[in-house]
Protein backbone atom coordinates (compact mmCIF):
# COMPACT_ATOMS: atom_id res chain seq x y z
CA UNK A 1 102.88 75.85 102.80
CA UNK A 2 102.07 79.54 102.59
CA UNK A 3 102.28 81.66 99.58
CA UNK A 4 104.43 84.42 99.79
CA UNK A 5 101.86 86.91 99.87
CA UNK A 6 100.05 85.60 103.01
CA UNK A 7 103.54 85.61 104.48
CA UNK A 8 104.23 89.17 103.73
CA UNK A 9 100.35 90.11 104.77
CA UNK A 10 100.99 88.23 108.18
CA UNK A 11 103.81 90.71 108.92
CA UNK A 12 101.94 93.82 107.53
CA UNK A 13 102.91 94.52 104.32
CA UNK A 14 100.21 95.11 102.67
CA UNK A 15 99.84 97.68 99.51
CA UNK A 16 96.53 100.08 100.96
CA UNK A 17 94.15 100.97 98.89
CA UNK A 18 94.46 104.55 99.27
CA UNK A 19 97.44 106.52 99.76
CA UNK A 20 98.97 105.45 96.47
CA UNK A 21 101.00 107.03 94.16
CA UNK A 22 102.25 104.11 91.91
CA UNK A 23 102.17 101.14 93.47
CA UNK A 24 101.68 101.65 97.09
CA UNK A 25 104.70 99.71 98.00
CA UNK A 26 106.27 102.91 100.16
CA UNK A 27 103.24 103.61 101.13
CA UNK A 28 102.70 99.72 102.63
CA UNK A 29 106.18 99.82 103.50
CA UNK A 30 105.29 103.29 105.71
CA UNK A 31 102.62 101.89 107.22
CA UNK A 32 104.49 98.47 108.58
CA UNK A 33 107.46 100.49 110.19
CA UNK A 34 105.23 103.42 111.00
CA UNK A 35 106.01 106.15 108.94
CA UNK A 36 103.95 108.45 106.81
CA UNK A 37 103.67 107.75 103.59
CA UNK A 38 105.02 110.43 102.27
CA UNK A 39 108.09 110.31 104.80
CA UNK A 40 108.77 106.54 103.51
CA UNK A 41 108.68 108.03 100.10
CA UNK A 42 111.26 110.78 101.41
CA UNK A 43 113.58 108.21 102.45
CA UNK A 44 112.88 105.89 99.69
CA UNK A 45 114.63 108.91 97.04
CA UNK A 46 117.48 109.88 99.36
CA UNK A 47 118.05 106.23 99.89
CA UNK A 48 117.87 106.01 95.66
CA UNK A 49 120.35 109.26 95.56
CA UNK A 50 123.00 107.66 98.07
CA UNK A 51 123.03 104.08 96.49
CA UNK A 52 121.49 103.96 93.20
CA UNK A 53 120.09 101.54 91.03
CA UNK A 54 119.45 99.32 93.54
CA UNK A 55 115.88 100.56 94.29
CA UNK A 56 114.62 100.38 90.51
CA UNK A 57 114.62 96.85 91.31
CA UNK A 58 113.37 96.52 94.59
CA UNK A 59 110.43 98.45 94.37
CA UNK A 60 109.07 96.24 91.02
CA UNK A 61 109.79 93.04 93.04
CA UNK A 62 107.72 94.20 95.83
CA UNK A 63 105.03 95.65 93.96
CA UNK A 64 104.60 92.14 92.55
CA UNK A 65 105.30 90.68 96.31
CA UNK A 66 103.35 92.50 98.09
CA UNK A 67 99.35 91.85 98.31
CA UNK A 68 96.91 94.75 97.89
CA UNK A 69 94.76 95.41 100.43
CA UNK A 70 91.09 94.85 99.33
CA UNK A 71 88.94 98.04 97.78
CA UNK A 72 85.96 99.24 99.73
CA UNK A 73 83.83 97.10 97.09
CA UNK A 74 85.59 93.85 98.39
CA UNK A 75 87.34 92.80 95.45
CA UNK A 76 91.47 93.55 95.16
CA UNK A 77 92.20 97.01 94.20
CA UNK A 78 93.97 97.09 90.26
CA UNK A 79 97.85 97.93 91.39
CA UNK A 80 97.94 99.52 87.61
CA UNK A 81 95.78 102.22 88.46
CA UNK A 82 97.08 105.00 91.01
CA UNK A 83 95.54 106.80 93.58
């Protein structure tokens, strides 16, 4: 059975190294539907502003969901530290 994070890596989203601000989740989540990252961040806060709450937990889950993609050194980049 896969894990959860191969299942979410075999559709795309992945956290990327670079082109984070906390997590990378928008930034993954950008990059799967093919958005900038800073236009899925855009949408991310109006989204927040028209329903809130509901994205302070979403975006914790899928920080934890999501897998990193690997650093340029080969080992997974820390998704405490951002870029």
């Amino acid at each position: 059975m896969d894990s959860i994070h191969s299942t979410m890596a075999q559709q795309g989203l992945i956290r990327p190294y670079n082109s984070r601000v906390l997590g990378g989740v928008c930034s993954g989540l950008g990059r799967r539907f093919g958005f900038s990252p800073w236009t899925a961040r855009l949408l991310f806060v109006l989204i927040l502003m028209v329903l809130p709450g509901s994205q302070i937990l979403v975006y914790p889950v899928l920080w934890v969901l999501m897998p990193s993609e690997n650093s340029p050194y080969g080992y997974p980049a820390n998704p405490g530290v951002p870029r």
